[in-house]
N, C-alpha and C. Protein backbone atom coordinates (compact mmCIF):
# COMPACT_ATOMS: atom_id res chain seq x y z
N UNK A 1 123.27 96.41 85.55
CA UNK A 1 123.38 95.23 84.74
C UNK A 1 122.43 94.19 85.34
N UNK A 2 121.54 93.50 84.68
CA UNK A 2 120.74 92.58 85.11
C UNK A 2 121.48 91.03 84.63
N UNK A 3 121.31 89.96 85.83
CA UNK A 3 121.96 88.95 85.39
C UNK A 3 121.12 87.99 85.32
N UNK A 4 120.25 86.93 84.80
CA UNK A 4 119.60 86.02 84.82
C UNK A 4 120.77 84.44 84.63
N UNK A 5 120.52 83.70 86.10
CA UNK A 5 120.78 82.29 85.64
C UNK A 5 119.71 81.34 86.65
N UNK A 6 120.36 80.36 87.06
CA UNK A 6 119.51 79.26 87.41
C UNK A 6 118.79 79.73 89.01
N UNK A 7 119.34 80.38 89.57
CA UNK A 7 118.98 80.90 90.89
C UNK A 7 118.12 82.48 90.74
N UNK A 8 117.97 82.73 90.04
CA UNK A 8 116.75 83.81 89.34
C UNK A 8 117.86 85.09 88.76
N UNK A 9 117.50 86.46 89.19
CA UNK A 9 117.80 87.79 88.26
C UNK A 9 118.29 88.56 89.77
N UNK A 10 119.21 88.65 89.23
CA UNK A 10 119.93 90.32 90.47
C UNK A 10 120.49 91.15 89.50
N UNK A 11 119.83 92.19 89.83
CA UNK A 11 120.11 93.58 89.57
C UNK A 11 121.00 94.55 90.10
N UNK A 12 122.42 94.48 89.01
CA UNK A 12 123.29 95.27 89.69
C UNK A 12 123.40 96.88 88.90
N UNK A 13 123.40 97.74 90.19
CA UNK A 13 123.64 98.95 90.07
C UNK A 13 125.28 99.46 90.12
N UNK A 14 125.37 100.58 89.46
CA UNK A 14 126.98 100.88 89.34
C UNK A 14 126.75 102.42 89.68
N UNK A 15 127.44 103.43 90.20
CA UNK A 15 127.72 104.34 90.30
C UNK A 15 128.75 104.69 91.66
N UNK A 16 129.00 105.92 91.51
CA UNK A 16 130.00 106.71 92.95
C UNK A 16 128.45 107.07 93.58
N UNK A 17 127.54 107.96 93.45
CA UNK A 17 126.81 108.37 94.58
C UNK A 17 125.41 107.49 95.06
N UNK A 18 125.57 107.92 96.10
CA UNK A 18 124.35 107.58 97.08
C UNK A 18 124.39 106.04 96.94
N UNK A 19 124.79 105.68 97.18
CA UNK A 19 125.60 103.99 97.44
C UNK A 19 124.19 103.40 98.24
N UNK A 20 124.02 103.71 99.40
CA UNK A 20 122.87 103.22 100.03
C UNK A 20 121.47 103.21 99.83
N UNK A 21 120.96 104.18 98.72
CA UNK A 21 119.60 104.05 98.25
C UNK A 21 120.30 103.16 97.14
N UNK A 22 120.91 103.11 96.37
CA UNK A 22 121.15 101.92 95.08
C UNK A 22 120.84 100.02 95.85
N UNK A 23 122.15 100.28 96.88
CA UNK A 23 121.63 98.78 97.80
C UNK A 23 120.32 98.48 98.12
N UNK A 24 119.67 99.64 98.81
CA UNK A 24 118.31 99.31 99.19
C UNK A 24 117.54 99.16 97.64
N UNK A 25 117.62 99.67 96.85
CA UNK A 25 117.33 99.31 95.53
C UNK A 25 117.31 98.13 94.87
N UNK A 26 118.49 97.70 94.94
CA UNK A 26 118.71 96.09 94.83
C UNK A 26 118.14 94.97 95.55
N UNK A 27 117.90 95.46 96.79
CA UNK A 27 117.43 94.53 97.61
C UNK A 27 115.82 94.22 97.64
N UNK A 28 115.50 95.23 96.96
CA UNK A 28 113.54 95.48 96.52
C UNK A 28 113.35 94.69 95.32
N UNK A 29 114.46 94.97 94.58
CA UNK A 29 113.91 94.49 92.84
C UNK A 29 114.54 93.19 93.03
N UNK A 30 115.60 92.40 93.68
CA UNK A 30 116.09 91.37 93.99
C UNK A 30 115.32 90.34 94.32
N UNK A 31 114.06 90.47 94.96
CA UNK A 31 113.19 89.48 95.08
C UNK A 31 113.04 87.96 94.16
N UNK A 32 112.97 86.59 94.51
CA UNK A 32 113.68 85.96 94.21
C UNK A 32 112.09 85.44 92.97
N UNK A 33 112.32 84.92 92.10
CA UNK A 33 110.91 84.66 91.18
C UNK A 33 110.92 83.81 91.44
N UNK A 34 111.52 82.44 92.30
CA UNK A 34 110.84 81.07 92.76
C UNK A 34 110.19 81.66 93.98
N UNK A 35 110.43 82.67 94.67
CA UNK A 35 109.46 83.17 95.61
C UNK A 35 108.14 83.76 96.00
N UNK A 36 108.30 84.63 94.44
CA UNK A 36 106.95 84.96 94.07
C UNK A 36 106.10 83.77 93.72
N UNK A 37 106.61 82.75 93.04
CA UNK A 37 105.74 81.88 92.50
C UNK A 37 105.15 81.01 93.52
N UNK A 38 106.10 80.59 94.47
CA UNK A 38 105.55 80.04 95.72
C UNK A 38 104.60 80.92 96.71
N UNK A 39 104.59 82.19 96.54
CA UNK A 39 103.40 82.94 96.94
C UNK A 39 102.23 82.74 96.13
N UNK A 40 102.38 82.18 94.84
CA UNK A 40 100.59 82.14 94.12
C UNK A 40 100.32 80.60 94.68
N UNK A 41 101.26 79.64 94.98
CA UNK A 41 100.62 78.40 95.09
C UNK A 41 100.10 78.49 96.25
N UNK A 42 100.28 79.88 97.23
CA UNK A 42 99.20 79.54 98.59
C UNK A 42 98.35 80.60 98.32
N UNK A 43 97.89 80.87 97.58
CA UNK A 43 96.46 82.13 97.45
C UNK A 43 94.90 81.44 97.05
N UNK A 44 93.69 82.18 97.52
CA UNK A 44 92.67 80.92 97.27
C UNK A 44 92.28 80.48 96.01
N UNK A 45 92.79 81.85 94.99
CA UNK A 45 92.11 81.22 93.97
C UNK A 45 92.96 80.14 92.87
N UNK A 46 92.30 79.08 92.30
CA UNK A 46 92.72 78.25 92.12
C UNK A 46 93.58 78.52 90.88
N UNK A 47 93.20 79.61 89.85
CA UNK A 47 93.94 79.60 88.74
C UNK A 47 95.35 80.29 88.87
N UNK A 48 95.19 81.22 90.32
CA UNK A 48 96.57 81.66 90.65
C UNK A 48 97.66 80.80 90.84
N UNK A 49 96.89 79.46 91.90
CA UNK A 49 97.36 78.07 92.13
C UNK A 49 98.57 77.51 91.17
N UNK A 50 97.66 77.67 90.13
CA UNK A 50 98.04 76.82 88.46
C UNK A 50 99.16 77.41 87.94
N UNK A 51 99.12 78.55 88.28
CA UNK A 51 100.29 79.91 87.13
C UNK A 51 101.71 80.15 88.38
N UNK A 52 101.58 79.78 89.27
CA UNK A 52 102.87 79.66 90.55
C UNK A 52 103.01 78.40 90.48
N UNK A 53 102.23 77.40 89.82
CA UNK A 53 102.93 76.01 89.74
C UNK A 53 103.54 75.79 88.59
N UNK A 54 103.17 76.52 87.63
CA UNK A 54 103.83 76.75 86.06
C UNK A 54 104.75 77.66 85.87
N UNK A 55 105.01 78.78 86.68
CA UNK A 55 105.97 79.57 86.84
C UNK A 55 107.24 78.57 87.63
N UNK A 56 107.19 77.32 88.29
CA UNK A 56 108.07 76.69 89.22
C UNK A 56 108.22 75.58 88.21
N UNK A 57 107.69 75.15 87.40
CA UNK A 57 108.37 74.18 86.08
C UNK A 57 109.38 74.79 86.02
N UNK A 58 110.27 73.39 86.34
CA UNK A 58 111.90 73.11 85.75
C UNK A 58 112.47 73.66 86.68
N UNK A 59 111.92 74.23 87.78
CA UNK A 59 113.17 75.00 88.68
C UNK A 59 113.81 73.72 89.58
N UNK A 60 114.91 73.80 89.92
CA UNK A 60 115.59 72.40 90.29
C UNK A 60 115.27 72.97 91.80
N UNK A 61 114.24 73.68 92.70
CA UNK A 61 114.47 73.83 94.12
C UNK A 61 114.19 72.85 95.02
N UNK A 62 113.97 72.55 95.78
CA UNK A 62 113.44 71.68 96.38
C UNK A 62 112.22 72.22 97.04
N UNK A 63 111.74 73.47 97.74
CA UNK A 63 110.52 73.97 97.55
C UNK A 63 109.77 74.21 96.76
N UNK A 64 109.73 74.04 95.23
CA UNK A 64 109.18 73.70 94.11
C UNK A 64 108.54 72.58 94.08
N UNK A 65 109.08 71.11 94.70
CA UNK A 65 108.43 70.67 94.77
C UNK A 65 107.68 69.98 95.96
N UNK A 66 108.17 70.22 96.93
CA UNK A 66 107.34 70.48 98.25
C UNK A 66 106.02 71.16 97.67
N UNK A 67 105.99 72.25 97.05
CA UNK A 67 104.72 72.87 96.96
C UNK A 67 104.16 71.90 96.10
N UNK A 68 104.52 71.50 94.96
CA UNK A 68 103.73 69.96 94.36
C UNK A 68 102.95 69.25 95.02
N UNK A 69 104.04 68.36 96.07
CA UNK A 69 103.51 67.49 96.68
C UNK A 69 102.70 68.29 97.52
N UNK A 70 102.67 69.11 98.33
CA UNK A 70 101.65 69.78 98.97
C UNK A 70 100.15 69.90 98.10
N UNK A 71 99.98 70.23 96.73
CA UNK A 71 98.97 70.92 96.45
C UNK A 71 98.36 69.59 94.86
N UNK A 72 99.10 68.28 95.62
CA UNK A 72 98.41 66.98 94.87
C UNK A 72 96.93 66.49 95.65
N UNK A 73 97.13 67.60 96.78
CA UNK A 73 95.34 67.18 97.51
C UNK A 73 94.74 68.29 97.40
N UNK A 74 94.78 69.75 96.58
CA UNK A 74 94.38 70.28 96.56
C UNK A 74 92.61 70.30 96.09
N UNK A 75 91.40 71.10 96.50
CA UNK A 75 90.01 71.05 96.13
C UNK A 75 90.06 70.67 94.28
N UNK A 76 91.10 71.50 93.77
CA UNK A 76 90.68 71.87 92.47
C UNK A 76 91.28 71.10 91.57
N UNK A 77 90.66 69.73 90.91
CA UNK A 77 91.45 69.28 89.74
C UNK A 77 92.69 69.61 89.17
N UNK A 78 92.61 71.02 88.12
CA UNK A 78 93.41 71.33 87.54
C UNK A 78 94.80 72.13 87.94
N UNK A 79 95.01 72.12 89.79
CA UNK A 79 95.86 72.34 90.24
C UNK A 79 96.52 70.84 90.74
N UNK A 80 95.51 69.87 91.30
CA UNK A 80 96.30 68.81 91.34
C UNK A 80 96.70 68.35 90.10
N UNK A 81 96.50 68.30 88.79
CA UNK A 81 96.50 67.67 87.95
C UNK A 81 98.68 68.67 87.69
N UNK A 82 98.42 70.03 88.06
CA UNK A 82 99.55 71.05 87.34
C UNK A 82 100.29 70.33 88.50
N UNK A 83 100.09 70.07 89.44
CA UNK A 83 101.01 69.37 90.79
C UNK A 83 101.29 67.92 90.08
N UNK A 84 101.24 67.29 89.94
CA UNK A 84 101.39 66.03 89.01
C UNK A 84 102.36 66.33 88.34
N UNK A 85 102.28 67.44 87.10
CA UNK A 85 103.01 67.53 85.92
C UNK A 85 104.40 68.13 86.79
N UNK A 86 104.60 68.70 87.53
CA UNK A 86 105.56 69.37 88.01
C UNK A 86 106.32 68.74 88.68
N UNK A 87 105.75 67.72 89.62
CA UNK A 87 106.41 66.29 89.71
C UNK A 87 107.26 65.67 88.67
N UNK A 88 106.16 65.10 88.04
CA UNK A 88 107.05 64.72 86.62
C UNK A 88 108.13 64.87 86.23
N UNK A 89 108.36 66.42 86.23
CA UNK A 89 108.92 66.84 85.65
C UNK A 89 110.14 67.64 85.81
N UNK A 90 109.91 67.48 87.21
CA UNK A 90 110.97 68.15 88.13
C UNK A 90 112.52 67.40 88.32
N UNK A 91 113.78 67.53 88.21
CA UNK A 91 114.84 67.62 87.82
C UNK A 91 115.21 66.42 89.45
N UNK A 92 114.44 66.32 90.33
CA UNK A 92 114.35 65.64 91.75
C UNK A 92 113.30 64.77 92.28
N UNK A 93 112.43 64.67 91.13
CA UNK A 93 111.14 64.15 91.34
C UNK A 93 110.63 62.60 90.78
N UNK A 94 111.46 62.13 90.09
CA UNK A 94 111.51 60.58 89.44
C UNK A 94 111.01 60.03 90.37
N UNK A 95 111.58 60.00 91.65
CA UNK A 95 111.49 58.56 92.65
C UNK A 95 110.22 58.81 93.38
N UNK A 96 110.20 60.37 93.47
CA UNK A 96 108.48 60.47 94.25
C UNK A 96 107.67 60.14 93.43
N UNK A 97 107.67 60.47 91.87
CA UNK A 97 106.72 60.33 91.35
C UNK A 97 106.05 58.51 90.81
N UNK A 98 107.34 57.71 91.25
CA UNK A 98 107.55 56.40 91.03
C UNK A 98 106.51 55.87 92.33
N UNK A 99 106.98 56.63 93.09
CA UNK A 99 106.29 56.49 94.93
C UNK A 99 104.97 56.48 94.93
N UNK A 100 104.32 57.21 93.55
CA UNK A 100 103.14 57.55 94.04
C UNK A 100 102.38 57.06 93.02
N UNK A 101 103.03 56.74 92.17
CA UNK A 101 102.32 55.82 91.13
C UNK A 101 101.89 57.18 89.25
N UNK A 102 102.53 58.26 89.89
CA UNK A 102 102.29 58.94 88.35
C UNK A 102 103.22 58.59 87.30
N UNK A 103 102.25 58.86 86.25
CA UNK A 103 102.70 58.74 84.49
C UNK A 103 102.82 59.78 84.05
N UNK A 104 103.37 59.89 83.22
CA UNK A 104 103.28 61.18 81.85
C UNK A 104 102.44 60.57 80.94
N UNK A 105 101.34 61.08 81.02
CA UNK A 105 100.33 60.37 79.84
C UNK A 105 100.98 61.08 78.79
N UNK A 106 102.04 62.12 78.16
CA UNK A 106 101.96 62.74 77.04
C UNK A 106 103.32 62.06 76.98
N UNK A 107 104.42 61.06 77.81
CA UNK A 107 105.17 60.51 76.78
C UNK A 107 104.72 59.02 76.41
N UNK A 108 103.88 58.81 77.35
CA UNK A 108 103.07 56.97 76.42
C UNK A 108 102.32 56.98 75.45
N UNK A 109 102.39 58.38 74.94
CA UNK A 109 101.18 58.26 73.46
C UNK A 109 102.28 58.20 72.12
């Protein structure tokens, strides 16, 4: 049975045999998807950057947005710019983003 909620997807297995390859099973495919995504925001290329910062929209973690604020000095525009929006937009992020002086240019229009 696969379960998806706010803390990502675990995969539960059911049976009587071999109990211990099923666990170790679980524990491979269990991998957490705010984890993976925080693995693309440290890789060099920049569009990977962009798609682990868009994969971490809306997640309420608090390393979600650590990696934000981390990657608002990044070389590449359009990763600082996806670090911005994720700020924004983040469920913990009002007061930093007040801190630092960002807008949502797409709700003042």
């Amino acid at each position: 049975m696969l379960i998806e909620d706010s803390n990502g997807a675990r995969l539960y297995l059911f049976g009587n045999e071999n109990t211990a390859a099923s666990t170790h099973m679980l524990r491979t495919i269990e991998k957490n998807l705010v984890d993976q995504a925080l693995e693309k925001v440290r890789v060099p290329d920049a569009r990977t950057r962009v798609r682990g910062l868009t994969e971490l929209a809306g997640v309420d973690d608090p390393a979600a947005l650590n990696a934000a604020l981390a990657l608002l000095v990044d070389p590449e525009k359009q990763v600082r710019d996806e670090a911005a929006i994720l700020i924004l937009d983040h469920p913990q992020g009002a007061d930093i983003a007040a801190a630092l002086g960002l807008t949502d240019e797409d709700a003042e229009d």
